[in-house]
Structure formats: structure tokens, C-alpha cells
Protein backbone atom coordinates (compact mmCIF):
# COMPACT_ATOMS: atom_id res chain seq x y z
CA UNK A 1 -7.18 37.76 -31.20
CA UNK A 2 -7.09 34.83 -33.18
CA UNK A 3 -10.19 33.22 -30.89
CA UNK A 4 -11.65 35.98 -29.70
CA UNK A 5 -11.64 37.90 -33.01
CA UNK A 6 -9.51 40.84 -33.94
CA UNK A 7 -12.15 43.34 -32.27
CA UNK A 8 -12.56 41.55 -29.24
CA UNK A 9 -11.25 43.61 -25.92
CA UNK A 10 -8.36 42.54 -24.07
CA UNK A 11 -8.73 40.09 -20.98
CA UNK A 12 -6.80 40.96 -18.10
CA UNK A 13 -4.92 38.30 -16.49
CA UNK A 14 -7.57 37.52 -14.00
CA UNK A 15 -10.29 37.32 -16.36
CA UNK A 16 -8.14 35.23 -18.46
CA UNK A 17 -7.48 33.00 -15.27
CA UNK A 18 -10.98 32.46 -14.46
CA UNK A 19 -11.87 31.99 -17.75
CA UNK A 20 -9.24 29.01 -17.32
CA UNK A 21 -10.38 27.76 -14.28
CA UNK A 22 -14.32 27.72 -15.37
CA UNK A 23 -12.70 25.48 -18.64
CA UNK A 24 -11.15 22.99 -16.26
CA UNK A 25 -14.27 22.95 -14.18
CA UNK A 26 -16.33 22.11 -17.51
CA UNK A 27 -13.82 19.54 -18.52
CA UNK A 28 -14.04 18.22 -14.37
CA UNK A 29 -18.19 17.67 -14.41
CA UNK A 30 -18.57 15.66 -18.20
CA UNK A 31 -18.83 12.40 -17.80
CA UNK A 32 -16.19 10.11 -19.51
CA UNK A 33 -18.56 9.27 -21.93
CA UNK A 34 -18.80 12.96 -23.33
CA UNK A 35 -15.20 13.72 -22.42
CA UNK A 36 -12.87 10.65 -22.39
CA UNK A 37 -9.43 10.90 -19.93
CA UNK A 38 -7.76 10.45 -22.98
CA UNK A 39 -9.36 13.28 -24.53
CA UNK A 40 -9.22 15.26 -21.54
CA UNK A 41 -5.08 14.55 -21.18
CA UNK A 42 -3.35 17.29 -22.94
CA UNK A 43 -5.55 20.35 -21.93
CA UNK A 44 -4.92 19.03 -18.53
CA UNK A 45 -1.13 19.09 -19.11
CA UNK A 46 -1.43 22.12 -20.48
CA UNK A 47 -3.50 23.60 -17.44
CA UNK A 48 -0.53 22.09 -15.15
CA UNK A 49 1.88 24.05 -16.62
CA UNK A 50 0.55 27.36 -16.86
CA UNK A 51 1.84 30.36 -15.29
CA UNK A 52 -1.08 31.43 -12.92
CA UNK A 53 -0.61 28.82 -9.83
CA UNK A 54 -4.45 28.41 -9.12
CA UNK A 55 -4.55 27.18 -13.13
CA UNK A 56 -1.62 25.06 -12.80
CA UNK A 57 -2.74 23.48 -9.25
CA UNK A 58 -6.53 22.58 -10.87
CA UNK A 59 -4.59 21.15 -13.89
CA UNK A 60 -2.31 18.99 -11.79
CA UNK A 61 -4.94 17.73 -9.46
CA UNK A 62 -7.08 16.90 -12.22
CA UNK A 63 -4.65 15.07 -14.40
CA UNK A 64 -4.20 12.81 -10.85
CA UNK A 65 -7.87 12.43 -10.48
CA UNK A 66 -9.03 11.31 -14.23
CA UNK A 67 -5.94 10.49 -16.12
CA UNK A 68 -4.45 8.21 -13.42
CA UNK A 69 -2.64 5.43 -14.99
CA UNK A 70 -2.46 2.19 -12.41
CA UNK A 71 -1.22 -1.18 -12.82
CA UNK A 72 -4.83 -2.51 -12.24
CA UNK A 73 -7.16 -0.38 -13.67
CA UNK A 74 -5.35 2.54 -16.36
CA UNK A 75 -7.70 5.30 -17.56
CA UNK A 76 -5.26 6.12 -19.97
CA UNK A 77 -2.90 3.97 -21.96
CA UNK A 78 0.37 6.38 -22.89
CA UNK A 79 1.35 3.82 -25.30
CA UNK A 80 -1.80 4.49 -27.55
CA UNK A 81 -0.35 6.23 -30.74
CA UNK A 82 -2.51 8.95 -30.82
CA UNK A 83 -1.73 10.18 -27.47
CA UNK A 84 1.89 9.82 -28.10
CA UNK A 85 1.66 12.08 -31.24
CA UNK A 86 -0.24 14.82 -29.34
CA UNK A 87 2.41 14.53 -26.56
CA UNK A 88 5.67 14.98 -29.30
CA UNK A 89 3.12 17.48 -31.16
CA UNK A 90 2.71 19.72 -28.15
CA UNK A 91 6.65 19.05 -26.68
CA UNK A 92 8.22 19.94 -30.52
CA UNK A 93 5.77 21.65 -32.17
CA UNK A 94 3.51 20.80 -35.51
CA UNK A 95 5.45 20.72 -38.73
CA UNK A 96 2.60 21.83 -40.47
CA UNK A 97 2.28 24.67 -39.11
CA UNK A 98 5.93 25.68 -39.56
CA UNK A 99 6.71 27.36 -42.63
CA UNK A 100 8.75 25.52 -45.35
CA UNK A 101 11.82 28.57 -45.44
CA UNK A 102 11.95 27.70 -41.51
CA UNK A 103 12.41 24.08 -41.56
């Protein structure tokens, strides 16, 4: 509701799931250019730990193929600040968004 729009129908979990998939698969053809690994990190993660396995698998084999992080050649540095603050963002949530009575 809150993307879709408060009249929007319902998905069912199998439209929702290929709606997922055909997001990954968008995310899989841009060049890094367009779409950076960086960039491209956390909806991965969050593919790889979804609930429907054919999500999760996509998400998990594409975090291997464009976020790989080798000694010789890293895609994408995990010690960059900004990546580190999305990562503790997504693991413990945004204050922001957390109202002031429940902090």
C-alpha cells in the first residue's frame, strides 16, 4: 500500500515473487556505470534473504557475481563509510524513522 497506493489490488505471492525476480534481473543487465556494485549491494542482500527460495537464490548468486570482494581486484570496498551505514541502517533499523516516545 504504501508503493503501490492505497487502491492498488493485492499481489499474490507469486506475482510478488516475479515481480522480485524481474527487479534483480533489471539490477543483473545495467552496466556498472548506471548501477554501481556498491549501489547494487544492499538490494542484493536483501534479495538473499527473502523468504521465496528462487528470490533468495538470484540474490545470493548475484551478490557473488558483482559484489565480489578479492584481494586483487575488490568491486566493493566494505570499509567505505557509506556502505557501512546502510549495512548498521538495514541490521538496526533508522532512528529517524522511529518515533521519539519509542526510543
Amino acid at each position: 500500500e504504501r508503493i503501490l497506493g492505497p487502491n492498488a489490488p493485492a499481489l499474490s505471492i507469486k506475482d510478488l515473487a516475479t515481480r522480485k525476480l524481474a527487479l534483480l534481473e533489471f539490477f543483473h543487465r545495467a552496466k556498472d556505470s548506471t548501477l554501481p556494485p556498491a549501489e547494487a549491494l544492499m538490494h542484493y542482500l536483501v534479495a538473499a534473504c527473502d523468504a521465496d527460495h528462487e528470490t533468495s537464490r538470484r540474490g545470493e548468486e548475484l551478490l557473488r557475481r558483482r559484489c565480489v570482494w578479492d584481494t586483487n581486484r575488490p568491486t566493493v570496498d566494505l570499509e567505505d563509510a557509506a556502505i557501512v551505514t546502510k549495512l548498521y541502517r538495514a541490521f538496526l533499523g533508522d532512528p529517524e524513522n522511529v518515533p521519539v516516545e519509542s526510543r
